[in-house]
N, C-alpha and C. Protein backbone atom coordinates (compact mmCIF):
# COMPACT_ATOMS: atom_id res chain seq x y z
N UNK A 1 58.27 50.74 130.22
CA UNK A 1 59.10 49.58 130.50
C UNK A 1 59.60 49.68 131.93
N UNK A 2 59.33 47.97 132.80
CA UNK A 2 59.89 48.33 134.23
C UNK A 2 61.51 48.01 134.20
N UNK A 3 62.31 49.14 135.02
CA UNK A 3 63.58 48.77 135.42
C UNK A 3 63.62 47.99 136.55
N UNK A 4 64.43 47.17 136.22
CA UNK A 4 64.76 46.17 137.68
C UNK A 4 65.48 47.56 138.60
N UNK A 5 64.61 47.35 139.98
CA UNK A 5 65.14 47.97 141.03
C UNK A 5 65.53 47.32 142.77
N UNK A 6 65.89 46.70 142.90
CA UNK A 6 65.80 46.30 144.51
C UNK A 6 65.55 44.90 144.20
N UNK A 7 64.71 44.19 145.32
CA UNK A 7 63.86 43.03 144.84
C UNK A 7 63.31 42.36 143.52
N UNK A 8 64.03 41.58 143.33
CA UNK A 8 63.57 40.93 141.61
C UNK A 8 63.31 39.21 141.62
N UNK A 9 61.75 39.03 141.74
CA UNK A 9 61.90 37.56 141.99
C UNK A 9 61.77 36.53 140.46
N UNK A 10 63.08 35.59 140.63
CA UNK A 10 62.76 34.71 139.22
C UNK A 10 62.65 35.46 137.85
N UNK A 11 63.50 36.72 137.54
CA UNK A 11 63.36 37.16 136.05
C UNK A 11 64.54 37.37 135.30
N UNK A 12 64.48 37.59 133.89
CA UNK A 12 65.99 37.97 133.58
C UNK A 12 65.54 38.89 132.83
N UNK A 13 66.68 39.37 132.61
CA UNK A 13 66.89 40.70 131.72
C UNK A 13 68.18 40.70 130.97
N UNK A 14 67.81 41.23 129.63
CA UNK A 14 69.09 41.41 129.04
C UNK A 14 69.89 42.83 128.44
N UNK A 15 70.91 43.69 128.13
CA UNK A 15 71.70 44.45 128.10
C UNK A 15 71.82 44.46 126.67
N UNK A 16 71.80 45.66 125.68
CA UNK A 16 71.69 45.64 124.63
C UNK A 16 72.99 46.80 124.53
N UNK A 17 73.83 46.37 123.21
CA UNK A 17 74.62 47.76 122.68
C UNK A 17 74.06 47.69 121.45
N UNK A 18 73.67 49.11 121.59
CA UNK A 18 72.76 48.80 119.88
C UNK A 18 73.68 50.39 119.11
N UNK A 19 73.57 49.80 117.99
CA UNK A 19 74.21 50.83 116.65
C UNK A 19 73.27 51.60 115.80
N UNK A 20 73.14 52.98 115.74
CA UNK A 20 72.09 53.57 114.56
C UNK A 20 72.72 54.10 113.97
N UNK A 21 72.85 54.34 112.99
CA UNK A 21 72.77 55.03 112.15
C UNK A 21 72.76 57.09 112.02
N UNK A 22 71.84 57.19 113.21
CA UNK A 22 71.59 58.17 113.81
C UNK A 22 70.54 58.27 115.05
N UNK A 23 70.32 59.55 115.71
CA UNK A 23 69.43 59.18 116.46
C UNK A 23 68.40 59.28 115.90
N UNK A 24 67.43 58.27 116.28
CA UNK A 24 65.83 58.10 115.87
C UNK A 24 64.97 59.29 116.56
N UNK A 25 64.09 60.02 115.91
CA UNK A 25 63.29 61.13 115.86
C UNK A 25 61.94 60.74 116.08
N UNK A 26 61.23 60.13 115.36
CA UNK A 26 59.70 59.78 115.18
C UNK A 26 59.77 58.18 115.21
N UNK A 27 58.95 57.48 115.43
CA UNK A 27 58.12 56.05 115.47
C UNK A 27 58.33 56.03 113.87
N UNK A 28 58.14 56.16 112.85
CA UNK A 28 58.42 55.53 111.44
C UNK A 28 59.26 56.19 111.03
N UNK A 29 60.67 57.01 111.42
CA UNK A 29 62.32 56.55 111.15
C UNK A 29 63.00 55.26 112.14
N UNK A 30 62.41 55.11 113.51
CA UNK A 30 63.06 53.99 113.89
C UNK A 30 62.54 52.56 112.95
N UNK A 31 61.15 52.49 112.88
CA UNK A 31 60.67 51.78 112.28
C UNK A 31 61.12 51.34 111.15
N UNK A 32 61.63 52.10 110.39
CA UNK A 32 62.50 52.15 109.11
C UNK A 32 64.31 51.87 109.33
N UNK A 33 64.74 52.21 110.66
CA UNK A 33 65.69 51.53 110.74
C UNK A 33 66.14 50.58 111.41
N UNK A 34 64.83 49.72 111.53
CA UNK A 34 64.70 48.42 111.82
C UNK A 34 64.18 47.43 111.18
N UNK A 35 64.08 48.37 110.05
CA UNK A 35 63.38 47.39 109.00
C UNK A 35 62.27 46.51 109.43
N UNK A 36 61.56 47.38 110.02
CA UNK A 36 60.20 46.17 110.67
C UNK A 36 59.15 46.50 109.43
N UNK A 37 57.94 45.45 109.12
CA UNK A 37 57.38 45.67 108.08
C UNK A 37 56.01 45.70 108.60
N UNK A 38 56.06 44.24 109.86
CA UNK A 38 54.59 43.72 109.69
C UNK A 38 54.09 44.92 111.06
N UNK A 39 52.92 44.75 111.00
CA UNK A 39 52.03 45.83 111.63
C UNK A 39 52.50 45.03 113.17
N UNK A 40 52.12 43.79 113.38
CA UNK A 40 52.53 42.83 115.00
C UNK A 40 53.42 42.25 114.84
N UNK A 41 53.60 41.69 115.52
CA UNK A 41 54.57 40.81 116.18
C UNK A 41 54.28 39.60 117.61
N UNK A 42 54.51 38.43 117.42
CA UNK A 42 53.70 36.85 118.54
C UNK A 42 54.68 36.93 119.59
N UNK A 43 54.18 37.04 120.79
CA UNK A 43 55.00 36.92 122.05
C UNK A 43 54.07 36.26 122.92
N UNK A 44 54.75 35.20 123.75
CA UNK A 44 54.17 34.87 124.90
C UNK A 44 52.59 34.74 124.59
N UNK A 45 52.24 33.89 123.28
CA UNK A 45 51.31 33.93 122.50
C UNK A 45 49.70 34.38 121.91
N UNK A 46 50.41 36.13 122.30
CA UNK A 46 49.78 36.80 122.28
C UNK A 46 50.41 38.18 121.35
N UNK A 47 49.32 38.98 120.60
CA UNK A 47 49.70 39.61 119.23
C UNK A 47 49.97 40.88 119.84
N UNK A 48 51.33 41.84 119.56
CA UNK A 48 52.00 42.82 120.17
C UNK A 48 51.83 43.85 118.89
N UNK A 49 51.34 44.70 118.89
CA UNK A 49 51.38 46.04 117.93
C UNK A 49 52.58 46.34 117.95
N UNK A 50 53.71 46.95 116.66
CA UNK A 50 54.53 47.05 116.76
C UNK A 50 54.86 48.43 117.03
N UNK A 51 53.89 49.19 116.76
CA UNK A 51 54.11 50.94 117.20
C UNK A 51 54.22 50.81 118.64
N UNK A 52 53.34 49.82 119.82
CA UNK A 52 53.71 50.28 120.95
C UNK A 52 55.35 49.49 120.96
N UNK A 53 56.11 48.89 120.30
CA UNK A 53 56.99 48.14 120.86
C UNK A 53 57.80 49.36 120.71
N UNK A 54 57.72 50.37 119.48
CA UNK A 54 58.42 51.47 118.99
C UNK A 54 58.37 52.32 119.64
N UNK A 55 57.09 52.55 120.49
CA UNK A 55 56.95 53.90 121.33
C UNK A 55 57.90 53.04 122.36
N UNK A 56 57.33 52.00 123.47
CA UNK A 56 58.74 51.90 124.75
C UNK A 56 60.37 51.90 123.88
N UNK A 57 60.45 51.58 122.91
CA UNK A 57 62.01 51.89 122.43
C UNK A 57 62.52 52.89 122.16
N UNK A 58 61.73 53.75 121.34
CA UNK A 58 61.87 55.45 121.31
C UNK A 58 61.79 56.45 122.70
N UNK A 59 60.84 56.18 123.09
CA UNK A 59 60.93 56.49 124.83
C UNK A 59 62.23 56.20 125.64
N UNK A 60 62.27 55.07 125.55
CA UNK A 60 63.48 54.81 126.48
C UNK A 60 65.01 55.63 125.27
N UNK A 61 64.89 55.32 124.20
CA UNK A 61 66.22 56.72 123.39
C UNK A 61 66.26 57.61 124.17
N UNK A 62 65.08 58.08 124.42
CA UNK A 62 64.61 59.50 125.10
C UNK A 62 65.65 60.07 126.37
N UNK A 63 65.42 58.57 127.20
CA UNK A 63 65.72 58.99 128.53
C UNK A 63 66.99 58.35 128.73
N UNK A 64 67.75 57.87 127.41
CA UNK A 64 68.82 57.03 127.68
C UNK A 64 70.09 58.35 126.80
N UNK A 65 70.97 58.10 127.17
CA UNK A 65 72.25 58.76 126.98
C UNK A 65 72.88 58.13 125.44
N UNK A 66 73.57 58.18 124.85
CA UNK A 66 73.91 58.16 123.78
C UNK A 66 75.99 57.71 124.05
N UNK A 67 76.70 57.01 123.94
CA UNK A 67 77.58 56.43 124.41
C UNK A 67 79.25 56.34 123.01
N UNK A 68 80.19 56.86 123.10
CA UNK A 68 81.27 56.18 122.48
C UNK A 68 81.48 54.95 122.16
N UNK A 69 82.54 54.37 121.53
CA UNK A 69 82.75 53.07 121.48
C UNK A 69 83.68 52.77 122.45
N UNK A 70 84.37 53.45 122.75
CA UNK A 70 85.02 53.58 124.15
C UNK A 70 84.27 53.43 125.24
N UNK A 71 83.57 54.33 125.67
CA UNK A 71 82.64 54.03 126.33
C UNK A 71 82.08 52.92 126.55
N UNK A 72 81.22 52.34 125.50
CA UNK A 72 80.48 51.08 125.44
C UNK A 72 81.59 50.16 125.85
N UNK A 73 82.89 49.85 125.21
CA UNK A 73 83.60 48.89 126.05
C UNK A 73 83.95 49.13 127.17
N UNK A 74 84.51 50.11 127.90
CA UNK A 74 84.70 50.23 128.92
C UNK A 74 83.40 49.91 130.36
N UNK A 75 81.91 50.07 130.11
CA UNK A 75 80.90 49.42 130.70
C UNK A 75 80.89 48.49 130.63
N UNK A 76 80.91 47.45 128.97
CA UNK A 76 80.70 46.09 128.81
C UNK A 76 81.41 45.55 128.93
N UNK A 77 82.97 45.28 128.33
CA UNK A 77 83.55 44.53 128.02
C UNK A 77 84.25 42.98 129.30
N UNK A 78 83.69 43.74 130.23
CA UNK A 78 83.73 42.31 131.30
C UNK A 78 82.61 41.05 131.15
N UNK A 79 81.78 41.59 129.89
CA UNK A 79 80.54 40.53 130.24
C UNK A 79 80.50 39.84 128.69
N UNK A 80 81.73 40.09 128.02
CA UNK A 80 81.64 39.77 126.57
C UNK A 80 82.09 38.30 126.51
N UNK A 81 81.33 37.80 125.59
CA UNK A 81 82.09 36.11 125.41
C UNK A 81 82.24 36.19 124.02
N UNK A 82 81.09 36.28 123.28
CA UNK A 82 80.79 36.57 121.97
C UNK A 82 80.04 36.93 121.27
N UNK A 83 80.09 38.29 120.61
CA UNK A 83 78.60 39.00 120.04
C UNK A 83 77.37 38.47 119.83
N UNK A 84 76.53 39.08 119.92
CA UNK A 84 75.08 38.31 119.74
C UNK A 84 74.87 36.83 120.15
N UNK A 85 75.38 36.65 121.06
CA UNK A 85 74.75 35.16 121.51
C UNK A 85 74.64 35.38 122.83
N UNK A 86 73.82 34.82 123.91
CA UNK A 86 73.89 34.25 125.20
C UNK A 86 75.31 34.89 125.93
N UNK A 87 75.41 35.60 126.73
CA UNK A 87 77.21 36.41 127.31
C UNK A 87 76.73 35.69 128.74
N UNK A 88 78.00 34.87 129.20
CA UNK A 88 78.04 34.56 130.78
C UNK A 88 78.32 35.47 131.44
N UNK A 89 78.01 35.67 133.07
CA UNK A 89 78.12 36.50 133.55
C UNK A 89 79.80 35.99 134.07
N UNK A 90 81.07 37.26 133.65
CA UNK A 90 82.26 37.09 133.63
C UNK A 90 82.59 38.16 134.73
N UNK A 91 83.56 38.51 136.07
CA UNK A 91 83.85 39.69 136.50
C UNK A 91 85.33 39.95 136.04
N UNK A 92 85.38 39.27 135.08
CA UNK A 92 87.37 39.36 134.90
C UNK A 92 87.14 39.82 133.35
N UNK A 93 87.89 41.64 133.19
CA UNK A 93 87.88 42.19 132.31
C UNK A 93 89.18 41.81 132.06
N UNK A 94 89.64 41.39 130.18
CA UNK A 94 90.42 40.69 129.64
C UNK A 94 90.54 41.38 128.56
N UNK A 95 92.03 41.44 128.18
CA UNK A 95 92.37 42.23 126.72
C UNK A 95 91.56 41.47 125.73
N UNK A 96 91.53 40.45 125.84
CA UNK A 96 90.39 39.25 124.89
C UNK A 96 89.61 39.66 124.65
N UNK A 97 88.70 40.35 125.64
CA UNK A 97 87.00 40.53 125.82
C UNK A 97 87.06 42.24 125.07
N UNK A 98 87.82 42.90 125.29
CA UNK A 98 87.95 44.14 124.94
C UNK A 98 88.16 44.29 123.12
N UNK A 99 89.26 43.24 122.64
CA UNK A 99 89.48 42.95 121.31
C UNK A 99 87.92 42.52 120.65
N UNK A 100 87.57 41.81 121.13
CA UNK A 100 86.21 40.96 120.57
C UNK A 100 85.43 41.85 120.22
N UNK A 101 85.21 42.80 121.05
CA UNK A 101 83.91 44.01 121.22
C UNK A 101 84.38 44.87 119.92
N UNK A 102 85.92 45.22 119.82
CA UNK A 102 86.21 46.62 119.41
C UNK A 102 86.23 46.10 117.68
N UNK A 103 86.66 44.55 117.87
CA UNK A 103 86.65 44.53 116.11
C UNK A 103 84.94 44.13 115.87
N UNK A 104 84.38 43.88 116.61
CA UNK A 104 82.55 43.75 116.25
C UNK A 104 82.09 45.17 116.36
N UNK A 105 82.53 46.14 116.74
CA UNK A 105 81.92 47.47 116.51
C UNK A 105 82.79 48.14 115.61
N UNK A 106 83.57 47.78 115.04
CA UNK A 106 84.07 48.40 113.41
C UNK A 106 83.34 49.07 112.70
N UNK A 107 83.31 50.13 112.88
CA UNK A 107 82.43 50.50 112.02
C UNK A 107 81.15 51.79 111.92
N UNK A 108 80.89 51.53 113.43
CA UNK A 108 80.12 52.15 114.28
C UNK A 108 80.31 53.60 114.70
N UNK A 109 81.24 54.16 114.76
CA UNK A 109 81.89 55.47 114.94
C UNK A 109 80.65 56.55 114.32
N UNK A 110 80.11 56.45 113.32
CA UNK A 110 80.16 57.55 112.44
C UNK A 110 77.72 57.45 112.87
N UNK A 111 77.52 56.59 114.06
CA UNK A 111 76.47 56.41 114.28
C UNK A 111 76.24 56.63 115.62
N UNK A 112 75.00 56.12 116.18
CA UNK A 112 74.91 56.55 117.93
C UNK A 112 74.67 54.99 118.18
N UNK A 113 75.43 55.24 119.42
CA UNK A 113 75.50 54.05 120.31
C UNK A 113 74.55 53.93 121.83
N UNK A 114 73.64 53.33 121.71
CA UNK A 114 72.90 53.36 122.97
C UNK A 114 73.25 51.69 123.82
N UNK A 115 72.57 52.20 125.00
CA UNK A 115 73.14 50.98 126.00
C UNK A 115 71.95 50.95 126.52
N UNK A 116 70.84 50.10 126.83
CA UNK A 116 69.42 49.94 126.71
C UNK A 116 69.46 48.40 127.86
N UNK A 117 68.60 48.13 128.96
CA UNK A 117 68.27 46.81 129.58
C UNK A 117 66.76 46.72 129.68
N UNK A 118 66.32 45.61 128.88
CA UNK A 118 64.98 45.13 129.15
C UNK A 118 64.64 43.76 129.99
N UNK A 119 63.82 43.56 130.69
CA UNK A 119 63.58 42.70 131.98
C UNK A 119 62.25 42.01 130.99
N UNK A 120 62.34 40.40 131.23
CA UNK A 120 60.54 39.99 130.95
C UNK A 120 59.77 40.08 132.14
N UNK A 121 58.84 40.60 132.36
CA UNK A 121 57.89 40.50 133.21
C UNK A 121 56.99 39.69 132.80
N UNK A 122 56.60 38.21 133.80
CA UNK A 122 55.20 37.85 133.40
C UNK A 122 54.20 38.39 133.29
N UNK A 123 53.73 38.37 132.53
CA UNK A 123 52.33 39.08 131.70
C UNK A 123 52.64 39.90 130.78
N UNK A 124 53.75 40.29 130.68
CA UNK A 124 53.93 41.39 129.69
C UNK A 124 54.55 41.09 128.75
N UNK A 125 53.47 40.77 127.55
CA UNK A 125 54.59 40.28 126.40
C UNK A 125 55.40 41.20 125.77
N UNK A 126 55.00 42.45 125.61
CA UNK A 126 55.99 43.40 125.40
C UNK A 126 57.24 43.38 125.76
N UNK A 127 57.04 43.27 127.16
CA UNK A 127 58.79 43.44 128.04
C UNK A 127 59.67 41.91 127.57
N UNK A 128 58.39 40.91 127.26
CA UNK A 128 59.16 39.50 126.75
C UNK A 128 60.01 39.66 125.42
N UNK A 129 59.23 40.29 124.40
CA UNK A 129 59.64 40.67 122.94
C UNK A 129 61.07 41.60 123.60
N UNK A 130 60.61 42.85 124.14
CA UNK A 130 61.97 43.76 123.91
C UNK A 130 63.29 42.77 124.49
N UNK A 131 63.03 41.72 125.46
CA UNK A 131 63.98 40.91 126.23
C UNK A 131 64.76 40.07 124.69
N UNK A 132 64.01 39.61 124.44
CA UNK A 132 64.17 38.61 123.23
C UNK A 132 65.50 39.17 122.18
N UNK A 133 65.14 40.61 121.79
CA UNK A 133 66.21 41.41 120.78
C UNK A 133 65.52 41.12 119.68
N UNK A 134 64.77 40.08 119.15
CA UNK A 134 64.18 40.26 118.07
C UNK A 134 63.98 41.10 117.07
N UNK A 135 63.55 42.23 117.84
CA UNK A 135 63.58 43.20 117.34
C UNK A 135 64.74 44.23 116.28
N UNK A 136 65.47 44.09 116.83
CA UNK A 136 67.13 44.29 116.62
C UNK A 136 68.04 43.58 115.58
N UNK A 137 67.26 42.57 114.91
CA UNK A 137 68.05 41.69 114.24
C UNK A 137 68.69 42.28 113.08
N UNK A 138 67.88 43.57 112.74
CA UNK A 138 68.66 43.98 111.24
C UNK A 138 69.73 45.32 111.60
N UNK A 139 69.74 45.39 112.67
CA UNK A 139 70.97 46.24 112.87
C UNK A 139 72.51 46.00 113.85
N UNK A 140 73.27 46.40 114.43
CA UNK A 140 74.03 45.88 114.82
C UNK A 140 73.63 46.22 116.17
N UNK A 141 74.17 44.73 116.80
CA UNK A 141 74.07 45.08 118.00
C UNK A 141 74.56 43.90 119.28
N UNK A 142 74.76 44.11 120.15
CA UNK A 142 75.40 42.97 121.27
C UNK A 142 74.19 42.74 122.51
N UNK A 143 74.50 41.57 122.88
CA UNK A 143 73.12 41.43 124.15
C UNK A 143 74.08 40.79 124.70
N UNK A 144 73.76 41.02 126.41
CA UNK A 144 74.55 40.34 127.20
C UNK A 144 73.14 39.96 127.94
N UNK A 145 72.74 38.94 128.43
CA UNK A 145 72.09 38.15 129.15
C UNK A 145 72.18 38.00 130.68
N UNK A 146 71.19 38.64 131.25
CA UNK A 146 71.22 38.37 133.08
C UNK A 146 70.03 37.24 133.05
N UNK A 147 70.25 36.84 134.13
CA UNK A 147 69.39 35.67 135.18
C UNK A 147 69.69 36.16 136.63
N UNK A 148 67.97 35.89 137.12
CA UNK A 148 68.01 36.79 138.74
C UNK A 148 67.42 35.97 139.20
N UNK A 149 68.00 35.19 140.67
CA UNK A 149 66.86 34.36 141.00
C UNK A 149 65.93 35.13 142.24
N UNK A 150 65.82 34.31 142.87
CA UNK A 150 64.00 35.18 143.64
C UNK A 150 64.82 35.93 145.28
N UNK A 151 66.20 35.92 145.41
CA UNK A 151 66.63 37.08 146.31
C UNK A 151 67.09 38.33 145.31
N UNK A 152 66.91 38.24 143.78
CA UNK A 152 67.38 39.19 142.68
C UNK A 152 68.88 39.11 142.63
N UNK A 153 69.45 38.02 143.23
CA UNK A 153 71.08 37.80 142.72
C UNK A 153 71.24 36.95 141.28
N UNK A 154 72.33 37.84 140.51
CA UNK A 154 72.55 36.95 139.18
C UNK A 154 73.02 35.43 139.37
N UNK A 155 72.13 34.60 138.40
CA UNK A 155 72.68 33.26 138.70
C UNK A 155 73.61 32.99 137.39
N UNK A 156 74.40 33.75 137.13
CA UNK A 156 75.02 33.55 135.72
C UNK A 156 76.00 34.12 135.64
């Protein structure tokens, strides 16, 4: 999976707080705690194997840090509007935005918290799917939404 670095023309990317259960070990325990069933998955209308979507997500566990709930608000909570939907880009951190987060992660304590950004790249339906969250739907989790236009400044 590419990280946005420097120059980013016309793409977005979105910011995931995702909740497990524990940390994922092998490609069929994440698989299982994502409750994914079917072998693919349709992106950018073209058929995505779901083991590779599992290997860049397990990979990136790999190389990603593991986070508090403290934590997680204290990174996010300037970009919160309201869980799982579309988040504007906000720079004014608000006892509001902090409340919102902490009673939507109720719960979460006793699991691992990762903080994960996927970019769509044209051509890559993969990077389109992981952008999407789709993936994610049966567990808990928050997306905050970027837009970059073609000097790579957020338009949002």
């Amino acid at each position: 999976m590419k990280h946005r670095n420097g120059f980013v023309s016309n793409s977005s990317s979105s910011s995931f707080i995702i909740a497990l259960p524990k940390k994922p070990e092998t490609y069929e325990e994440l698989k299982d705690m994502l409750m994914l069933k079917s072998k693919t998955v349709q992106a950018d209308n073209k058929k995505i194997k779901v083991k590779k979507l599992l290997y860049l997500i397990l990979e990136g566990f790999k190389k990603a840090r593991t986070y508090t709930i403290d934590e997680a608000v204290t990174l996010y909570a300037f970009l919160v509007k309201t869980p799982c939907q579309k988040i504007t880009w906000e720079h004014t951190y608000t006892y509001k935005q902090e409340k919102i987060m902490r009673d939507y992660m109720q719960g979460w304590e006793d699991g691992v918290i990762y903080i994960m950004e996927y970019e769509d790249l044209p051509g890559t339906p993969e990077s389109i799917y992981l952008e999407s969250g789709k993936l994610f739907k049966h567990i808990p989790f928050i997306k905050f939404g970027h837009k970059y236009d073609e000097a790579g400044e957020s338009t949002i």
